[in-house]
Protein backbone atom coordinates (compact mmCIF):
# COMPACT_ATOMS: atom_id res chain seq x y z
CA UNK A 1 31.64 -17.15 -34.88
CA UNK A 2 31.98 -16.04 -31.55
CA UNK A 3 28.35 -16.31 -28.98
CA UNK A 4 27.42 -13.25 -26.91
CA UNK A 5 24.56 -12.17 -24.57
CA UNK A 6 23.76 -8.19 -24.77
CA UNK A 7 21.60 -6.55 -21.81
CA UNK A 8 20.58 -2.93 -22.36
CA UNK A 9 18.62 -1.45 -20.42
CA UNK A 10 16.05 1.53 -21.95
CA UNK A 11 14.92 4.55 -20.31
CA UNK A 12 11.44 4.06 -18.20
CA UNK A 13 9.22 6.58 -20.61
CA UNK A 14 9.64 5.00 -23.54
CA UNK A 15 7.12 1.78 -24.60
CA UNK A 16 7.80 -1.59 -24.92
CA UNK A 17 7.15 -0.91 -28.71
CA UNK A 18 10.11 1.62 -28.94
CA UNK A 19 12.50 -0.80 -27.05
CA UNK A 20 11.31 -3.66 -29.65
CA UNK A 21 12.57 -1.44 -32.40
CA UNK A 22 15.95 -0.65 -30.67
CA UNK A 23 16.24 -4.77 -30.11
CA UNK A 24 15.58 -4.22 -33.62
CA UNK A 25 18.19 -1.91 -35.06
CA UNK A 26 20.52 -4.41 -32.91
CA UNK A 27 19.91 -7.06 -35.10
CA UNK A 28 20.07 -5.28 -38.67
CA UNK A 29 23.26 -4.70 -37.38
CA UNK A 30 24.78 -7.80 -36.80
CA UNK A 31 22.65 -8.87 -39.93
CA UNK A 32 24.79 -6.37 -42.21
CA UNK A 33 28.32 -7.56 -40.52
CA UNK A 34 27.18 -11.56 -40.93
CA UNK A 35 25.90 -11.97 -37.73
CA UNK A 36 22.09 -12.83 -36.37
CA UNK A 37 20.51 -13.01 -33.09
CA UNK A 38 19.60 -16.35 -31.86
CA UNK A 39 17.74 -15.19 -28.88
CA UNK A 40 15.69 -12.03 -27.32
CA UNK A 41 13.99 -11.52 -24.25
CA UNK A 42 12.04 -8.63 -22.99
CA UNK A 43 12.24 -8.95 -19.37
CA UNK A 44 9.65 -5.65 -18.91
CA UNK A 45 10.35 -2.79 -16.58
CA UNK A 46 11.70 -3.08 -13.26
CA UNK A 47 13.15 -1.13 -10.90
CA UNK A 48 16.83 0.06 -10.85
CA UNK A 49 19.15 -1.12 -7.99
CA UNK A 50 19.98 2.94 -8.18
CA UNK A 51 19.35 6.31 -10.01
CA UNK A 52 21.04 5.97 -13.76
CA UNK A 53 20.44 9.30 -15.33
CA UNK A 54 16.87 11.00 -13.05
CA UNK A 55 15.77 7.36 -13.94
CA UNK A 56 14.53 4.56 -11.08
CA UNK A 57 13.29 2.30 -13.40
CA UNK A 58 13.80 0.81 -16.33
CA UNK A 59 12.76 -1.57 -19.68
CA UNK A 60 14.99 -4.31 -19.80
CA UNK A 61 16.32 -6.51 -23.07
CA UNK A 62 18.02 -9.70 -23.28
CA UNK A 63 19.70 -10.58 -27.00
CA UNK A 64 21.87 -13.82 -27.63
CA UNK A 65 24.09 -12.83 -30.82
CA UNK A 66 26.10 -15.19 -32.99
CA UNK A 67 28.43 -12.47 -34.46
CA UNK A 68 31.83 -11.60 -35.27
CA UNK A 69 33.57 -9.19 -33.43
CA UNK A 70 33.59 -6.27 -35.39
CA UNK A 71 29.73 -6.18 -35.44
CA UNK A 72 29.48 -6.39 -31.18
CA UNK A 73 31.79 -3.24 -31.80
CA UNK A 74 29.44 -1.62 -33.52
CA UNK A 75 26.13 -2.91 -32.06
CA UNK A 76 27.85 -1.46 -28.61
CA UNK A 77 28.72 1.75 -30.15
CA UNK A 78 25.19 2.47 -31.86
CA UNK A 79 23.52 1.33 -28.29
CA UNK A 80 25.76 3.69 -26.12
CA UNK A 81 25.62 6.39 -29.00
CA UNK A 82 21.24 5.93 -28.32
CA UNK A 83 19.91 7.94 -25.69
CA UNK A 84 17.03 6.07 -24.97
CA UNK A 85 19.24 3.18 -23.54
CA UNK A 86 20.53 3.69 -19.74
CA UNK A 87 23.44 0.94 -19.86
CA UNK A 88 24.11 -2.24 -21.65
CA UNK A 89 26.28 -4.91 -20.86
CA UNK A 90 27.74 -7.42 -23.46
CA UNK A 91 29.35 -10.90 -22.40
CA UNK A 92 30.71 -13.50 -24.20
CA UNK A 93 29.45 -16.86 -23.80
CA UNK A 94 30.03 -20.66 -24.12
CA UNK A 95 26.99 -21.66 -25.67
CA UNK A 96 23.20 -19.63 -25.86
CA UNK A 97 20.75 -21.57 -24.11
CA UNK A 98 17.48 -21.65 -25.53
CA UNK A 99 15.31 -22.46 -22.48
CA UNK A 100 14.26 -19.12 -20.46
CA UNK A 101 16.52 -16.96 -18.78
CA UNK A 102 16.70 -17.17 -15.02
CA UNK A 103 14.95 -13.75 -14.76
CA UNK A 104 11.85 -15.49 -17.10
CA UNK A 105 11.85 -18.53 -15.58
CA UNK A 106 11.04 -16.93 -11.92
CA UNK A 107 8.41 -14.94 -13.11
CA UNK A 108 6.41 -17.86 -14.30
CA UNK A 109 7.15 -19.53 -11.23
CA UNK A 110 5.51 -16.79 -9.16
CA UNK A 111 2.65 -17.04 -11.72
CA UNK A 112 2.32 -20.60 -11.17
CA UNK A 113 2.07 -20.52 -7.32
CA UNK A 114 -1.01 -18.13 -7.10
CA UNK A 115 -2.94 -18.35 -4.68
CA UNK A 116 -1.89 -19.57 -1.46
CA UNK A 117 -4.64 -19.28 0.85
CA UNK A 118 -6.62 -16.87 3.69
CA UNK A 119 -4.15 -15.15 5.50
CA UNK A 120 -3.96 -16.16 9.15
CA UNK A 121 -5.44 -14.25 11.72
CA UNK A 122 -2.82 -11.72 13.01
CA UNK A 123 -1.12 -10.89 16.30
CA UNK A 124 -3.36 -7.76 16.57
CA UNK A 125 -6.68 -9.14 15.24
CA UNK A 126 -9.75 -7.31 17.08
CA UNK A 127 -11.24 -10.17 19.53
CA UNK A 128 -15.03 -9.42 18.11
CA UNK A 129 -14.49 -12.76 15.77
CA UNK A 130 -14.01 -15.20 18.05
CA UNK A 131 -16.69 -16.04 19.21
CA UNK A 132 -15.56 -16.04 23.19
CA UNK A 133 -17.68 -17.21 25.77
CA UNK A 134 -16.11 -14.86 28.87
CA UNK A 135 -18.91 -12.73 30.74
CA UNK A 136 -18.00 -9.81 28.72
CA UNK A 137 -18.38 -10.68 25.41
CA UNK A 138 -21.94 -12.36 26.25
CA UNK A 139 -24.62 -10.71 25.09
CA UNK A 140 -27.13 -10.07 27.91
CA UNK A 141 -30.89 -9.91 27.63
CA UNK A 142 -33.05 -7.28 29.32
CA UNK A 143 -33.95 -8.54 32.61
CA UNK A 144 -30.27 -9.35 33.71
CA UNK A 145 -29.56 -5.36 32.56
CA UNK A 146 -32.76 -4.79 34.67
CA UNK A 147 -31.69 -6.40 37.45
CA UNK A 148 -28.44 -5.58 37.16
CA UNK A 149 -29.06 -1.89 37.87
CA UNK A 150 -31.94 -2.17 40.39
CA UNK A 151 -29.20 -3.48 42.58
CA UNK A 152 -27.17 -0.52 42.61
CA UNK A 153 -30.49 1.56 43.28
């Protein structure tokens, strides 16, 4: 049978529970035709490149199917007939890879770097830090200030 990769996208107000039971429906699908899905991925919610239906985000779902054709048919028709989904996307593919998807993979990268470190001081960092020894950041003691203005006296 024919490999495919499905990517639907699901409106931004529903949970992650309600797109788990679309991802779901999906597979009793392709289940009924002879079919089964050999991968799923929730990627989470993330923003929209662009406004799809009042919408600016949105939950996204990975599935690798091992179906016939009939039952992509249908497994597109019941996800555009769904109003909860924004747009999906079916491919077919070589081969389903079972490592993480590209969009997985970078977020555990990001996870892995942490922390990187104090920030450096900026351009426009107030000079009170530094610890300067100029005349004016001195601190003077009370006879200089004394002195200082019985000369103007």
């Amino acid at each position: 049978m024919p490999l495919y990769e499905c990517v639907f996208i699901a409106r931004n107000d529903v949970t992650q529970a309600q797109v788990e039971a679309i991802a779901d429906q999906m597979a009793a699908v392709a289940a009924e035709q002879g079919g089964e899905v050999k991968k799923r991925e929730y990627w989470g919610l993330r923003g929209l490149a662009y406004r799809i239906k009042k919408n600016r985000k949105g939950h996204y779902m990975l599935l690798g199917l091992d179906a016939p054709p009939p039952a992509m048919q249908e497994i597109e028709r019941q996800l555009g007939l769904n109003e909860d989904v924004l747009r999906e996307m079916t491919i077919r593919v070589e081969a389903i890879d079972d490592a993480p998807s590209a969009i997985l993979a970078k977020r555990s990268d990001d996870r892995e770097r942490g922390f990187r470190g104090p920030k450096p001081a900026g351009r426009f960092s107030s000079g009170r830090g530094r610890g300067d020894d100029r005349e004016e950041f001195r601190a003077r003691s009370r006879d200089e200030v004394d002195v200082g203005m019985g000369e103007e006296i």
